[in-house]
Protein backbone atom coordinates (compact mmCIF):
# COMPACT_ATOMS: atom_id res chain seq x y z
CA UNK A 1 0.00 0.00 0.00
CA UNK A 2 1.59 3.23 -1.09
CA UNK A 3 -0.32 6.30 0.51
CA UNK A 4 0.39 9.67 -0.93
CA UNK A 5 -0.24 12.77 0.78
CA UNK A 6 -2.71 15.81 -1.00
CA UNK A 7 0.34 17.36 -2.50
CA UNK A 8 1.99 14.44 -3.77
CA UNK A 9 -1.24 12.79 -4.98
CA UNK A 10 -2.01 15.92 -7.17
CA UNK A 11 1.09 15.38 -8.80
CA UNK A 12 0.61 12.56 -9.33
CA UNK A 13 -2.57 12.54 -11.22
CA UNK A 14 -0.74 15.57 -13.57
CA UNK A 15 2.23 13.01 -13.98
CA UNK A 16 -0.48 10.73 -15.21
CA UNK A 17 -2.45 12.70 -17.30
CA UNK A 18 0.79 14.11 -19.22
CA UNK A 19 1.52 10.53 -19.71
CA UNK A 20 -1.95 9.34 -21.03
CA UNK A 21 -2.62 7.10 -18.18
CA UNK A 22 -5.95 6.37 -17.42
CA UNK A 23 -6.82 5.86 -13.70
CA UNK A 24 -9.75 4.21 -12.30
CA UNK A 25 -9.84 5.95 -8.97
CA UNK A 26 -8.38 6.49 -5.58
CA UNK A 27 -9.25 5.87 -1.88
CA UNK A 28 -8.95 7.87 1.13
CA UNK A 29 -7.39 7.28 4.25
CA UNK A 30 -6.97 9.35 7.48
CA UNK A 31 -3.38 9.56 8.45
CA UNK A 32 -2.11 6.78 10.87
CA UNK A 33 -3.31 6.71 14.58
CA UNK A 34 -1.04 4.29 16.50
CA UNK A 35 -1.66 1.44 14.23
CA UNK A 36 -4.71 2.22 12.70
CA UNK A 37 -5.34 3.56 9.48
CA UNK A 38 -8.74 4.17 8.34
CA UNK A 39 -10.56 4.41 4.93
CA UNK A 40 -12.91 7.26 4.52
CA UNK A 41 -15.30 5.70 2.20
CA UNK A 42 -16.91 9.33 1.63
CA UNK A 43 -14.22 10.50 0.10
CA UNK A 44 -13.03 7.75 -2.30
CA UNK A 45 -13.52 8.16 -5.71
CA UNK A 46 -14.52 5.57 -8.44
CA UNK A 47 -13.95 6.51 -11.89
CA UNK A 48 -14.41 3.38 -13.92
CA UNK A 49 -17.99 3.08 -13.87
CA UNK A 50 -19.94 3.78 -16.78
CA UNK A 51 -20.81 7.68 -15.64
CA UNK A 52 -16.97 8.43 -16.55
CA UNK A 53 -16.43 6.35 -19.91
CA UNK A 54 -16.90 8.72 -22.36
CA UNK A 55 -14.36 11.13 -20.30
CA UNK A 56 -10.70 11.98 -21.44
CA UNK A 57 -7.79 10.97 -19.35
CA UNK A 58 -7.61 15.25 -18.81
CA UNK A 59 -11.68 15.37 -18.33
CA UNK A 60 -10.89 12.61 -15.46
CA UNK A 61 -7.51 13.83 -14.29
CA UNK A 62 -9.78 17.25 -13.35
CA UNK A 63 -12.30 15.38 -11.55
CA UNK A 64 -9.65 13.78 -9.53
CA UNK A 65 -8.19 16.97 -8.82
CA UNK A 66 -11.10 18.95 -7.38
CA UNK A 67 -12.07 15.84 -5.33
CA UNK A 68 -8.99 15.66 -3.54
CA UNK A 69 -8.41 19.68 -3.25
CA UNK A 70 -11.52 19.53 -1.47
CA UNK A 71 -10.66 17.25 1.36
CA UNK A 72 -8.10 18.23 4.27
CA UNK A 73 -5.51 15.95 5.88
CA UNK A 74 -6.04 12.40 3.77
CA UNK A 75 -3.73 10.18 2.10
CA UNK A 76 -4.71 8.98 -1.15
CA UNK A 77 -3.75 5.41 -2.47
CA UNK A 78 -4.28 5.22 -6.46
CA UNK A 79 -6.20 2.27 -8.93
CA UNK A 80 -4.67 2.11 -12.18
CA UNK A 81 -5.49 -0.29 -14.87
């Protein structure tokens, strides 16, 4: 499992869409307490499904961008193809 922070997972969506990669969407995780890291299911996205198919890898790459600027304080974890 490889959680990015906000700033790190925004680059990394603009390192994907320069590169034509097509995600399928990203989960969202509060940072670690102790031991425990938890999914915020709320703030996941899913991308795949057949809302987003007719969508450009830039189209999707935007959506993925506003979503995570509007949370504070998660770690993202990425679904590629």
């Amino acid at each position: 499992m490889l959680l990015l922070p906000r700033d790190v997972a925004l680059e990394f969506v603009t390192d994907c869409e320069r590169n034509g990669i097509r995600l399928l969407g990203f989960d969202a995780f509060e940072p670690p307490a102790s031991d425990t890291i938890r999914c915020r299911l709320e703030e996941c996205l899913d991308v795949s499904t057949k809302d987003y198919w007719d969508y450009s890898v830039p189209e999707l790459c935007d959506v993925m961008r506003d979503h995570i600027r509007s949370t504070d304080n998660l770690l993202f974890e990425f679904v590629m193809p």
